[in-house]
Protein backbone atom coordinates (compact mmCIF):
# COMPACT_ATOMS: atom_id res chain seq x y z
CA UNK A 1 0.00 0.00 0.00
CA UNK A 2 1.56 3.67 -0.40
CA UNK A 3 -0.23 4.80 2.25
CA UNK A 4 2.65 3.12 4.38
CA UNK A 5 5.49 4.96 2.02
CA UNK A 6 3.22 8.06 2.52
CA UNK A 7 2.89 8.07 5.81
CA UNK A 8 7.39 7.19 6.37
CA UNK A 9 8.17 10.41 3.94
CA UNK A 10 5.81 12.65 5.98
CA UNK A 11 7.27 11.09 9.17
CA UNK A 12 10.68 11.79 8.08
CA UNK A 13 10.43 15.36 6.56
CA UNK A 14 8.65 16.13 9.89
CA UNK A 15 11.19 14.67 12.18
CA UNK A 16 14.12 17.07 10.05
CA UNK A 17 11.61 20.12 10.38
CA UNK A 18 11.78 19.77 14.21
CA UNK A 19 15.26 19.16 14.04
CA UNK A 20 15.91 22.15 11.99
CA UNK A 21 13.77 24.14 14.27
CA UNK A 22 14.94 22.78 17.46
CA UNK A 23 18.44 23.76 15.90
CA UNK A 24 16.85 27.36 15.30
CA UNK A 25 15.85 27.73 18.85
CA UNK A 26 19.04 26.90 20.08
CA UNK A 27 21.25 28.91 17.94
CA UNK A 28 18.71 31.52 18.70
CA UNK A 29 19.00 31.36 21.81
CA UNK A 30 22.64 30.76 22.03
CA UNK A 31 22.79 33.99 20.01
């Protein structure tokens, strides 16, 4: 089914958004 691959890309591009915005936060912060 592609649900499933569906479901893994959205998973994945959302885990790198938080990343990239946890990384944001931090440098803002650290800034």
């Amino acid at each position: 089914m592609k649900t499933t691959g569906v479901q893994k890309v959205a998973f994945v591009a959302l885990a790198v958004l938080i990343a990239l915005a946890g990384a944001g936060v931090l440098d803002g912060g650290a800034l």
